[in-house]
C-alpha atoms as a PDB file:
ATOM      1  CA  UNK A   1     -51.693  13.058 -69.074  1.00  0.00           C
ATOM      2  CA  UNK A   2     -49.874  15.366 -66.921  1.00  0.00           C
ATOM      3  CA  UNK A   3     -46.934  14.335 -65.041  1.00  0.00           C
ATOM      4  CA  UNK A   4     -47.662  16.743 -62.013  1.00  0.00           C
ATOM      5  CA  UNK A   5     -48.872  15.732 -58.892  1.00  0.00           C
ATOM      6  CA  UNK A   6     -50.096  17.238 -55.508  1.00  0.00           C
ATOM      7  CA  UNK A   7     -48.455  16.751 -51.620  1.00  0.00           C
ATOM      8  CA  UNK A   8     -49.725  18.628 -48.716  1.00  0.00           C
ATOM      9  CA  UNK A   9     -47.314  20.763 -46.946  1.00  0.00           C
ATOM     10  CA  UNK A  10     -47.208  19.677 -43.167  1.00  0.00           C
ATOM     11  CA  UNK A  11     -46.381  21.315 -39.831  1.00  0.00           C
ATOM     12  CA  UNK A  12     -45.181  18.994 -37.101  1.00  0.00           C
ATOM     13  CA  UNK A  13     -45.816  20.889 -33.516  1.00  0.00           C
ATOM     14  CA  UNK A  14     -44.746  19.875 -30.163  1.00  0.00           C
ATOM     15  CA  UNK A  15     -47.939  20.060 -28.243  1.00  0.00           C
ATOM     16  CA  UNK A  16     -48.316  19.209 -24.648  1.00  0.00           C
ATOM     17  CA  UNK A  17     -50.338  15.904 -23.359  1.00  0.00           C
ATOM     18  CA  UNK A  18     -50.304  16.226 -19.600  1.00  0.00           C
ATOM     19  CA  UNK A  19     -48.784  17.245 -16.662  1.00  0.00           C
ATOM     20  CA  UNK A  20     -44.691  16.961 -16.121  1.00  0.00           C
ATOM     21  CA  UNK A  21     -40.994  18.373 -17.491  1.00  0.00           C
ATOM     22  CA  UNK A  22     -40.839  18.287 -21.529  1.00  0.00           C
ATOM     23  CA  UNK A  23     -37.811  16.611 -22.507  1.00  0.00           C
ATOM     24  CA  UNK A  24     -37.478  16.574 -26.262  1.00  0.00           C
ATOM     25  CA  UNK A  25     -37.693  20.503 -26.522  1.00  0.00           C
ATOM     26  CA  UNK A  26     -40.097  23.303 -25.902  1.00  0.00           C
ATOM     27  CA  UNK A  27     -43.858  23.020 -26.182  1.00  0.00           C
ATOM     28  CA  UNK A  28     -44.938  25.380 -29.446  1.00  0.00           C
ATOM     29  CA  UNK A  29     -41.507  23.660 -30.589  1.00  0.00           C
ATOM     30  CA  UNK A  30     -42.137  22.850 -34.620  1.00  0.00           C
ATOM     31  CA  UNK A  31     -40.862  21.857 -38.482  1.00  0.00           C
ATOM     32  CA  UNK A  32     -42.444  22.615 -41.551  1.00  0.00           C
ATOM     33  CA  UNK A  33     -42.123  19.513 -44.538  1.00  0.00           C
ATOM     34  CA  UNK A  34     -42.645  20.889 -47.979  1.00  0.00           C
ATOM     35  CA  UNK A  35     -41.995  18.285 -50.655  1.00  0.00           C
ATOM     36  CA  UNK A  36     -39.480  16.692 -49.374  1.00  0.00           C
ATOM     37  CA  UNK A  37     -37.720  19.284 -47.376  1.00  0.00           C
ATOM     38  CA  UNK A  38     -37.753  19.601 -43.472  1.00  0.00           C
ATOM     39  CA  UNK A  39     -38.054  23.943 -42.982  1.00  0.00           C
ATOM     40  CA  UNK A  40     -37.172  24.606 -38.845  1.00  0.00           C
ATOM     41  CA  UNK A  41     -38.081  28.462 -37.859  1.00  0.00           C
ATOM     42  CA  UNK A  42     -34.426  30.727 -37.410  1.00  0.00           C
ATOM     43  CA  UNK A  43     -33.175  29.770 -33.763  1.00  0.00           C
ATOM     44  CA  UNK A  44     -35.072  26.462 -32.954  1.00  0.00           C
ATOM     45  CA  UNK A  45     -34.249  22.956 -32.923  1.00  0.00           C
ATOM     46  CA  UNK A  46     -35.809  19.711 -33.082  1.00  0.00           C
ATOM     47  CA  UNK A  47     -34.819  16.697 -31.164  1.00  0.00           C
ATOM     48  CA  UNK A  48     -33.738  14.207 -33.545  1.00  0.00           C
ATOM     49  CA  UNK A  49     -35.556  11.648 -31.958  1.00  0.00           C
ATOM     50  CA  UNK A  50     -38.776  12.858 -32.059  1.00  0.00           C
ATOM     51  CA  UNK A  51     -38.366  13.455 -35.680  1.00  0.00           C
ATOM     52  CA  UNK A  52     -37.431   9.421 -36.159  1.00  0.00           C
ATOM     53  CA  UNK A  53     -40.454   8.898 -34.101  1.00  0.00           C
ATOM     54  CA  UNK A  54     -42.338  11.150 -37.046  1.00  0.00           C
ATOM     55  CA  UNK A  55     -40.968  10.414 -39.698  1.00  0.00           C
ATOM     56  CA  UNK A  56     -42.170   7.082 -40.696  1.00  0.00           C
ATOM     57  CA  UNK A  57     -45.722   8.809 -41.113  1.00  0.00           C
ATOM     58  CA  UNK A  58     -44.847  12.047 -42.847  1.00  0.00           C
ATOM     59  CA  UNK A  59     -44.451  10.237 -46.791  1.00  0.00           C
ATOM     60  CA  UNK A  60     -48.494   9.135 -46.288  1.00  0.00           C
ATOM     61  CA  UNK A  61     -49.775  12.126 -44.041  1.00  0.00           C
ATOM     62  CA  UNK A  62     -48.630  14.481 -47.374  1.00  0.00           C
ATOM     63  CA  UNK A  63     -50.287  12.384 -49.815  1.00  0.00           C
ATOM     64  CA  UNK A  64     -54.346  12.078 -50.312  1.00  0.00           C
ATOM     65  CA  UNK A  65     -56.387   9.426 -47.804  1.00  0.00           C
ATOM     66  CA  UNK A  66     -59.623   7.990 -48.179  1.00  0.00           C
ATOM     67  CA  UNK A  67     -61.640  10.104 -45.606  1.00  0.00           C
ATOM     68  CA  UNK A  68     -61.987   6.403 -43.578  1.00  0.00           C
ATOM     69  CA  UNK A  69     -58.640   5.702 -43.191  1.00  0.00           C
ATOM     70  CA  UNK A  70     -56.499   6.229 -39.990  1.00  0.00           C
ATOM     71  CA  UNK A  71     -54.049   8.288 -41.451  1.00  0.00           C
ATOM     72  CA  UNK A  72     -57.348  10.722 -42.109  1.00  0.00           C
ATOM     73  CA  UNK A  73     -58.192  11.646 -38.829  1.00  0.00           C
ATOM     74  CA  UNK A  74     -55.352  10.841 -36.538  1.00  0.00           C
ATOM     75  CA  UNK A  75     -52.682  13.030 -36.226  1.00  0.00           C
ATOM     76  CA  UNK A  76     -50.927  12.946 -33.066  1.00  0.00           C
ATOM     77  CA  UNK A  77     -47.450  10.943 -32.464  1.00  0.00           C
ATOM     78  CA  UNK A  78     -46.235  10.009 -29.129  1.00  0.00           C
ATOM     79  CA  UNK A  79     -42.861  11.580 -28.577  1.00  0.00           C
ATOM     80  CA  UNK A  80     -40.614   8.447 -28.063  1.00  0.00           C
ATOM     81  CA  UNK A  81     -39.754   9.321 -24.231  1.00  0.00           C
ATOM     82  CA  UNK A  82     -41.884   7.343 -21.872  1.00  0.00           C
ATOM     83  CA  UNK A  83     -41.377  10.127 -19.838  1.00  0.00           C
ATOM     84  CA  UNK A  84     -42.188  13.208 -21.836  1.00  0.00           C
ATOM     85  CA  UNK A  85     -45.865  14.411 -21.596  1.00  0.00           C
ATOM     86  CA  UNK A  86     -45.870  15.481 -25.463  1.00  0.00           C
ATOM     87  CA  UNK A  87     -46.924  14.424 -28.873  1.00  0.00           C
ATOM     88  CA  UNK A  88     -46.087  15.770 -31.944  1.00  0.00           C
ATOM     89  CA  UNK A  89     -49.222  16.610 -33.872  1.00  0.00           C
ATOM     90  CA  UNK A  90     -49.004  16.723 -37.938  1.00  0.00           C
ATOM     91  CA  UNK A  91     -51.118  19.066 -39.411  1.00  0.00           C
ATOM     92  CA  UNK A  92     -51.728  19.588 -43.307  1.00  0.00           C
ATOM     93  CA  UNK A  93     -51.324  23.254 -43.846  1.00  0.00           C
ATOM     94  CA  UNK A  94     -51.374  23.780 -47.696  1.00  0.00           C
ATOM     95  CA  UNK A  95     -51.180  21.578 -51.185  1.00  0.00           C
ATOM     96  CA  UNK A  96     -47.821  21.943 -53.549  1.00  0.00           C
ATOM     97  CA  UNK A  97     -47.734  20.989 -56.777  1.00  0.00           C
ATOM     98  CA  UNK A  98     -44.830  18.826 -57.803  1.00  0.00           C
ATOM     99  CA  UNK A  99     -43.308  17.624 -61.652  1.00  0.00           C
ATOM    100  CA  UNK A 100     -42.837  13.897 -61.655  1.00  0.00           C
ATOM    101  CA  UNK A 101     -39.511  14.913 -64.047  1.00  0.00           C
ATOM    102  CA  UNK A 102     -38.766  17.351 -61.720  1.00  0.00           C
ATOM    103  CA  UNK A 103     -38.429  15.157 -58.851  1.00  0.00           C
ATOM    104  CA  UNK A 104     -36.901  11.864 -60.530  1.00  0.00           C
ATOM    105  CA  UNK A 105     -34.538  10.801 -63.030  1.00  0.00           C
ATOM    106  CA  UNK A 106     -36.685   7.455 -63.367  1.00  0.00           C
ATOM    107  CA  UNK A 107     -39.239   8.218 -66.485  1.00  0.00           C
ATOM    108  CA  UNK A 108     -43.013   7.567 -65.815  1.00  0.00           C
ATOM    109  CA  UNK A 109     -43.826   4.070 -67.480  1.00  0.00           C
ATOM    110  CA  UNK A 110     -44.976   4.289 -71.408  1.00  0.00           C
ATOM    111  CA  UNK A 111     -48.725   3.669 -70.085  1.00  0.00           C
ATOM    112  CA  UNK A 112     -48.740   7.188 -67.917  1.00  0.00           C
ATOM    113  CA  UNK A 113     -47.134   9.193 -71.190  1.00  0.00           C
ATOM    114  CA  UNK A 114     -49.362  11.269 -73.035  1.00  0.00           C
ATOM    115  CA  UNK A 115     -50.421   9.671 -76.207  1.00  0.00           C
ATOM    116  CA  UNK A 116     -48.336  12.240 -78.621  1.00  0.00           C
END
């Protein structure tokens, strides 16, 4: 058995939700997550907490989801500011492969090794 597995890349977008003044950054604002590092475009911030509002979501949002689960079809977090008209929407923009070595120093249990 192969020790690799597969995360989608994600885009996190600051995308407007109604009327009013957008407090957490621009609208179009955005971060890229592949693996497990956060990409921002040259120039452009991200207000930190929108990105603790996020985060909690991003680990399961990369990884595969039974087409009937939640984490399946919504994608849309309310920025944390009652008073912001935003949400950050997560989209899945590509698949990376990963090595479990690669990404640990804890060894996959005997049961997972290949049989060699």
């Amino acid at each position: 058995m192969s020790d690799e597995f597969e995360l989608y890349d994600l885009r996190v977008e600051v995308v407007r939700a109604g009327p009013g003044r957008i407090y957490c950054g621009e609208e179009g604002d955005y971060f890229e997550l592949r693996g497990e590092m956060l990409h921002l475009p040259d120039g452009q911030g991200f207000s930190i907490y929108s990105l603790a509002a996020v985060l909690p979501l991003l680990a399961a949002k990369q990884r595969e989801t039974h087409p009937n689960d939640w984490m399946s079809t919504d994608a849309a977090c309310a920025c944390p500011d009652p008073n912001c008209p935003t949400r950050l929407r997560i989209t899945r923009i590509g698949k990376r492969r990963f090595s479990h070595a690669d990404t640990t120093a804890v060894p996959l249990p005997d049961d997972l090794k290949d049989d060699k």
